[in-house]
PDB file of N, CA and C in Angstrom:
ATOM      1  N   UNK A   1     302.800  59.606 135.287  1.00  0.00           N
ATOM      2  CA  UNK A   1     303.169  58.406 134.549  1.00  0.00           C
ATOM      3  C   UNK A   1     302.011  58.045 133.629  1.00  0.00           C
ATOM      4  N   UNK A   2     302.274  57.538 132.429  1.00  0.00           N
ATOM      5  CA  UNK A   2     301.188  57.275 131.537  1.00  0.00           C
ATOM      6  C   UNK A   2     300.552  56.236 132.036  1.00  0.00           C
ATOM      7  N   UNK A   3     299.462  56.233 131.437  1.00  0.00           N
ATOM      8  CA  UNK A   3     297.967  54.683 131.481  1.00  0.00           C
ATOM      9  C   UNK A   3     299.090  53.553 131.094  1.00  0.00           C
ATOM     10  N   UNK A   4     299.563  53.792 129.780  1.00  0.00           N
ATOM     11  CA  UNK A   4     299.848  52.035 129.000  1.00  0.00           C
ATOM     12  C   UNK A   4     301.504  52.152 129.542  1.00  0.00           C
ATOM     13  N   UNK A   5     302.555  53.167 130.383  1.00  0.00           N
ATOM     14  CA  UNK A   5     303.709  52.413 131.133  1.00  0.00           C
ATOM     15  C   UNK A   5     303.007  51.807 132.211  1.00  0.00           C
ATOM     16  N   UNK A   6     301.954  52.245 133.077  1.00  0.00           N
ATOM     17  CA  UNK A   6     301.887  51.811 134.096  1.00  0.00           C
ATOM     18  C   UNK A   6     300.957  50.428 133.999  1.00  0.00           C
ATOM     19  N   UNK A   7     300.576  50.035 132.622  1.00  0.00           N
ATOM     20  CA  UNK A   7     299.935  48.909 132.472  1.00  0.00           C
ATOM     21  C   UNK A   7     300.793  47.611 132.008  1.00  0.00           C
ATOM     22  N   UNK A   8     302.106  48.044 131.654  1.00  0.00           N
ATOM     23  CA  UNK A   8     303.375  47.303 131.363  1.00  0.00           C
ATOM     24  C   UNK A   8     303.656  46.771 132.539  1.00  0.00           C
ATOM     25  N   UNK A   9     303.879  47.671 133.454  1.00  0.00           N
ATOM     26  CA  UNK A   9     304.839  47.639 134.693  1.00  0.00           C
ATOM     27  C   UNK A   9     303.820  46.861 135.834  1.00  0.00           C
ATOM     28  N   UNK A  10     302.695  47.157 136.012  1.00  0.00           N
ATOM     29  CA  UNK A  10     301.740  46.195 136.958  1.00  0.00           C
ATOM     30  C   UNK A  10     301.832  44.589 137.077  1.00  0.00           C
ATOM     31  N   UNK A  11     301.772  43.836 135.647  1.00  0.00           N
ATOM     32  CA  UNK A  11     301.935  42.609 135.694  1.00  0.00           C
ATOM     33  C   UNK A  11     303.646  42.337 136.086  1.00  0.00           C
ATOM     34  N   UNK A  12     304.364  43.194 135.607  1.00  0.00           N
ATOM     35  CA  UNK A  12     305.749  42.420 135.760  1.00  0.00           C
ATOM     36  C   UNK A  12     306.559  42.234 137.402  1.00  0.00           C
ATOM     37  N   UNK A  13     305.816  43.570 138.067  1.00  0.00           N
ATOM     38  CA  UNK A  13     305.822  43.576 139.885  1.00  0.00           C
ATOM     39  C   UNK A  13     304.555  42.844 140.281  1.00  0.00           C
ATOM     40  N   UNK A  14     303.568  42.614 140.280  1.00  0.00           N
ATOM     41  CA  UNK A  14     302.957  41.677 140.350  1.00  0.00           C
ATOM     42  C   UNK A  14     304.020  39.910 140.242  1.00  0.00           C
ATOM     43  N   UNK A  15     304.352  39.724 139.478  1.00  0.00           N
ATOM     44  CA  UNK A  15     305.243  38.678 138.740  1.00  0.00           C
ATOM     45  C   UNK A  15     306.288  38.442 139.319  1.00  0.00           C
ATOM     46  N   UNK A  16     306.710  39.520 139.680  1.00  0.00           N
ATOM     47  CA  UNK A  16     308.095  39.659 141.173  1.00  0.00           C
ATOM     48  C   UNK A  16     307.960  39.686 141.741  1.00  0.00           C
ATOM     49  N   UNK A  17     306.931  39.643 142.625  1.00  0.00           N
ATOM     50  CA  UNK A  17     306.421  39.697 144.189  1.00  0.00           C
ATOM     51  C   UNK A  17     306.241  38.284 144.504  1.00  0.00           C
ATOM     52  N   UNK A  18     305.313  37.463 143.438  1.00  0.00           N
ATOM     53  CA  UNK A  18     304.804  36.164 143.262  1.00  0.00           C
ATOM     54  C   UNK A  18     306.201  35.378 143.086  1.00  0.00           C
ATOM     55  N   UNK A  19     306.824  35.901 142.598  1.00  0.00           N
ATOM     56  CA  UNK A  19     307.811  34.957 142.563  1.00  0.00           C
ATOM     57  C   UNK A  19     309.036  35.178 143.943  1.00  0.00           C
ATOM     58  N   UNK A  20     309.078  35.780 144.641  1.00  0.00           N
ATOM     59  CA  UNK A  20     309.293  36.593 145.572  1.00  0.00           C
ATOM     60  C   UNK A  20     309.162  35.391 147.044  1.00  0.00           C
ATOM     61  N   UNK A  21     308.081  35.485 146.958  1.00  0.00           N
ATOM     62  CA  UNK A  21     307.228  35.105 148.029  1.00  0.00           C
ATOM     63  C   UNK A  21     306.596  33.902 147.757  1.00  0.00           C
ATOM     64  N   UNK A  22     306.770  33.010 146.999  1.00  0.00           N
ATOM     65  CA  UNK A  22     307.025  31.500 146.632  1.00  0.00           C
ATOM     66  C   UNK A  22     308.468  31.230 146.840  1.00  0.00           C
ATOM     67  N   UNK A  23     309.712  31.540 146.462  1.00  0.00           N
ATOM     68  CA  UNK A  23     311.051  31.436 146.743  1.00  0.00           C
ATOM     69  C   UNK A  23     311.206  31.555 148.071  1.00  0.00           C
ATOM     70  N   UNK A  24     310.437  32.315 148.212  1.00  0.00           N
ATOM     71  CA  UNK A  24     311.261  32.482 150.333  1.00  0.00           C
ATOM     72  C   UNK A  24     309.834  31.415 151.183  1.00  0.00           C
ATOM     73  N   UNK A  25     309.183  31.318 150.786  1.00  0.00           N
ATOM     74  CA  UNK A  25     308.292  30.292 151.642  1.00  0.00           C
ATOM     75  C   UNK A  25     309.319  28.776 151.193  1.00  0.00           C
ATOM     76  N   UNK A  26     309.422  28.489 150.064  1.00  0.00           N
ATOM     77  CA  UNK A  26     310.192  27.743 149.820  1.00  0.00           C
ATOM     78  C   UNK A  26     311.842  27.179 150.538  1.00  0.00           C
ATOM     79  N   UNK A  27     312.356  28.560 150.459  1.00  0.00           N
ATOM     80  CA  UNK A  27     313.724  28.667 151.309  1.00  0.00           C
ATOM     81  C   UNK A  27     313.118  28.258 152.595  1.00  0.00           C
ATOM     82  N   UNK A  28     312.093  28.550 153.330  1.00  0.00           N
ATOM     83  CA  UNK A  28     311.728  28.831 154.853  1.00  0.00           C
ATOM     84  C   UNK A  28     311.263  27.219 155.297  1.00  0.00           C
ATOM     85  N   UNK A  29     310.699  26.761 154.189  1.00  0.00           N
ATOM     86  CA  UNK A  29     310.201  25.198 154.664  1.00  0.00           C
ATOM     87  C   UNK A  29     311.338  24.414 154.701  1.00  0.00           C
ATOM     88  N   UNK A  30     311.971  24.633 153.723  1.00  0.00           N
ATOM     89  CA  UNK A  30     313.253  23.100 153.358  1.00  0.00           C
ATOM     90  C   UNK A  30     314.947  23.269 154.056  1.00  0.00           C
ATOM     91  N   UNK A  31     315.138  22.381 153.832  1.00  0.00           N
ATOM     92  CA  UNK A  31     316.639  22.391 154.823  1.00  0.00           C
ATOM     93  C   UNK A  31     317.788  22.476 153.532  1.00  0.00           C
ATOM     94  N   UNK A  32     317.334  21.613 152.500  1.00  0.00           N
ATOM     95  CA  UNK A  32     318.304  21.548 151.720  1.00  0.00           C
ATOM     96  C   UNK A  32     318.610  22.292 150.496  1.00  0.00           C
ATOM     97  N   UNK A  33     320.373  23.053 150.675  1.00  0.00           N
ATOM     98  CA  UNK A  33     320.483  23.972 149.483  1.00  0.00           C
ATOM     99  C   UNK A  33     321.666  23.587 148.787  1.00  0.00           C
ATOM    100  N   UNK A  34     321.940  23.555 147.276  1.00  0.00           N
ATOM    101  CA  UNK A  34     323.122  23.468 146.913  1.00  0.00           C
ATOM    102  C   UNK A  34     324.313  24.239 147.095  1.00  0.00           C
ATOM    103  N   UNK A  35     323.732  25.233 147.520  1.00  0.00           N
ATOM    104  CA  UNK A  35     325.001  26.095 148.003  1.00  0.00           C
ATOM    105  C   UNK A  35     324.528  27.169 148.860  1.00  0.00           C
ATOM    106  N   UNK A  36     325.701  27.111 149.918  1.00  0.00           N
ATOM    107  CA  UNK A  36     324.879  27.958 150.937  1.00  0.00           C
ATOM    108  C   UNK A  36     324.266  27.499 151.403  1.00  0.00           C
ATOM    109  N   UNK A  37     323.520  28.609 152.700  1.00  0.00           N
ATOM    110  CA  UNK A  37     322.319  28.165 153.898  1.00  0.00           C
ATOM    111  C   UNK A  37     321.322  28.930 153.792  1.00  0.00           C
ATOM    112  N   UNK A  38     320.584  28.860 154.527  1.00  0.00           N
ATOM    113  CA  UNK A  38     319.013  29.215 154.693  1.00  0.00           C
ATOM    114  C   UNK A  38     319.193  30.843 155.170  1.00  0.00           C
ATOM    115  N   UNK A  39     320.449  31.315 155.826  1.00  0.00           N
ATOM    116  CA  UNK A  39     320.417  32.804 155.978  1.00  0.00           C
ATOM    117  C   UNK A  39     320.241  33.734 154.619  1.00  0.00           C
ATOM    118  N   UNK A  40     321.744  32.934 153.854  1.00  0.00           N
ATOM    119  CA  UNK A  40     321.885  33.397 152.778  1.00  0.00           C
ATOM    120  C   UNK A  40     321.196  33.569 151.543  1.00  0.00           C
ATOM    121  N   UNK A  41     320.433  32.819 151.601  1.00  0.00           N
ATOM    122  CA  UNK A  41     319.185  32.209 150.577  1.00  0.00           C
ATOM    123  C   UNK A  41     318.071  33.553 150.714  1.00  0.00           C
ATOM    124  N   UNK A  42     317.753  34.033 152.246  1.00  0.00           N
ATOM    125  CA  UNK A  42     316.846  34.613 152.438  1.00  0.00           C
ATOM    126  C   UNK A  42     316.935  35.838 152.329  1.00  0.00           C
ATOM    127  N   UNK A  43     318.613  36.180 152.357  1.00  0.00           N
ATOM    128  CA  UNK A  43     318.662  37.244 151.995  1.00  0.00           C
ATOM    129  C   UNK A  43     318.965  37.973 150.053  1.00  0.00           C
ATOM    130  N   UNK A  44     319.109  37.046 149.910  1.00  0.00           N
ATOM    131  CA  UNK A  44     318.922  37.274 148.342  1.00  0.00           C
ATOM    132  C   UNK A  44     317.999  37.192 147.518  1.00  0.00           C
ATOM    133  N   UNK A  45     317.143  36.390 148.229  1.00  0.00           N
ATOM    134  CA  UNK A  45     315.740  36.538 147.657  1.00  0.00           C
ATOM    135  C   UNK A  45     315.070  37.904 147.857  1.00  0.00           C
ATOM    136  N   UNK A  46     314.952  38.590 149.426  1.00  0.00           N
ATOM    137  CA  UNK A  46     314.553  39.277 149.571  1.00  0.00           C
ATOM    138  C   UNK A  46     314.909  40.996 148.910  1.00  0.00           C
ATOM    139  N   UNK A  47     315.983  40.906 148.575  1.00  0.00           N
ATOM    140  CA  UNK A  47     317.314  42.170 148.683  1.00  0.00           C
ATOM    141  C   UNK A  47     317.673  42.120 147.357  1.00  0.00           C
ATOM    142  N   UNK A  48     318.034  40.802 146.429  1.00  0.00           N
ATOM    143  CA  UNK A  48     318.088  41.286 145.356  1.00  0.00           C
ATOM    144  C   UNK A  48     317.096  40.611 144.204  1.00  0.00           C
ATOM    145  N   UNK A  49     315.995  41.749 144.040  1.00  0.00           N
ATOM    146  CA  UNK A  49     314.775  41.838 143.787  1.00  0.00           C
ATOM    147  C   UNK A  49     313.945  40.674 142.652  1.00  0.00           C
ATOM    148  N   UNK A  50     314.585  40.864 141.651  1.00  0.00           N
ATOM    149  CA  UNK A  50     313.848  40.205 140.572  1.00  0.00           C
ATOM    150  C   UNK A  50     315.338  39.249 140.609  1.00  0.00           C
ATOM    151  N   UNK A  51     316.530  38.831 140.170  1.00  0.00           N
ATOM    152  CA  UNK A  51     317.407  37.732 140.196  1.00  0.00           C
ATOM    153  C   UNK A  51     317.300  36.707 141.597  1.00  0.00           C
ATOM    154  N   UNK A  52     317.045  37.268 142.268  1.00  0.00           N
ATOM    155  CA  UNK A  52     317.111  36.533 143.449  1.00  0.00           C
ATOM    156  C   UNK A  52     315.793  35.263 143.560  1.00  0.00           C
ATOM    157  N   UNK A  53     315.143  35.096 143.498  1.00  0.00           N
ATOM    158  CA  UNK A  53     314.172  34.405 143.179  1.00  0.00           C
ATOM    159  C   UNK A  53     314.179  33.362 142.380  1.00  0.00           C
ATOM    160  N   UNK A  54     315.087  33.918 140.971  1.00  0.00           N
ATOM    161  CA  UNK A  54     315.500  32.985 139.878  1.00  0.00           C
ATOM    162  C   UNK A  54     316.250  32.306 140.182  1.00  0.00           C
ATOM    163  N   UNK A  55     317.583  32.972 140.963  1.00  0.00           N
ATOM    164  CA  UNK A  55     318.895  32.347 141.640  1.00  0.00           C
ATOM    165  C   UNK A  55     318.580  31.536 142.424  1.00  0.00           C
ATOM    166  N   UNK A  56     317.648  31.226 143.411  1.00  0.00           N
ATOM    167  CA  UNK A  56     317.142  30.443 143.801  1.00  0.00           C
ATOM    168  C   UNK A  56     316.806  28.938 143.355  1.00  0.00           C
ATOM    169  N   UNK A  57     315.629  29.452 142.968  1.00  0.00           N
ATOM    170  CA  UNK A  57     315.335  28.387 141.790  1.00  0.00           C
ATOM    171  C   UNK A  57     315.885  27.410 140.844  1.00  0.00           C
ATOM    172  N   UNK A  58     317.078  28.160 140.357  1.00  0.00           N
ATOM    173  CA  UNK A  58     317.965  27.520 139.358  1.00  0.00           C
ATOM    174  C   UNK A  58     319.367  27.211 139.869  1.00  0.00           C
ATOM    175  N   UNK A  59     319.795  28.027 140.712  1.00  0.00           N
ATOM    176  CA  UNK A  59     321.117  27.327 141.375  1.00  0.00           C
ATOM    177  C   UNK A  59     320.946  26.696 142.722  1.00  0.00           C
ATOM    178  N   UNK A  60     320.385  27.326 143.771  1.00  0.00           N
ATOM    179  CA  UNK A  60     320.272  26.866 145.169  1.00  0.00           C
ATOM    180  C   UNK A  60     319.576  26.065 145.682  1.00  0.00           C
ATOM    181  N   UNK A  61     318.535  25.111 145.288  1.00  0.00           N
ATOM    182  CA  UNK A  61     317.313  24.530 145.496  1.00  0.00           C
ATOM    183  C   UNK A  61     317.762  23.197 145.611  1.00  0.00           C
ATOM    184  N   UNK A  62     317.800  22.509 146.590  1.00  0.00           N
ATOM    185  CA  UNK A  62     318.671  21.146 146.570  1.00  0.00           C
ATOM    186  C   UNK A  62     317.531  20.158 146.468  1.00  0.00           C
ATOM    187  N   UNK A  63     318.030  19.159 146.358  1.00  0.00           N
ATOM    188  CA  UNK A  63     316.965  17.975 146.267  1.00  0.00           C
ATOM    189  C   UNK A  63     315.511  17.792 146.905  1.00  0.00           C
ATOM    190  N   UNK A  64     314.721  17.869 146.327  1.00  0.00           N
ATOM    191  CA  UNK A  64     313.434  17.231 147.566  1.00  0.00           C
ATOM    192  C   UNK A  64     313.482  15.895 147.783  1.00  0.00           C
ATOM    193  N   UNK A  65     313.365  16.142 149.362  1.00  0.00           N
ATOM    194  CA  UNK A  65     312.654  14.733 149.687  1.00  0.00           C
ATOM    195  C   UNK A  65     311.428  14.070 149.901  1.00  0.00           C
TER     196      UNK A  65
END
């Protein structure tokens, strides 16, 4: 694999991991989701890789208290 793909590709899995693993600590602390439960949440974060995280974020994330 070349120097400058693999210098593309470092920050953006880097970037998915981080976002990864902020989403599921997130899912893991809080009770409340707009849709769905805390199984389901965890498994989409984990499983489907880079959307899942976002999906999170932007649809499932219910109110803080």
């Amino acid at each position: 694999m070349s120097n400058g793909i693999l210098l593309v590709f470092i920050p953006i899995i880097t970037l998915s991991l981080v976002l990864a693993v902020t989403a599921l600590i997130h899912v893991l602390r809080n009770d409340n989701y707009r849709f769905g439960n805390r199984v389901m949440w965890v498994l989409i974060v984990l499983f489907v890789t880079a959307i899942g995280p976002l999906a999170y974020f932007v649809i499932g994330r219910g109110e803080e208290s």
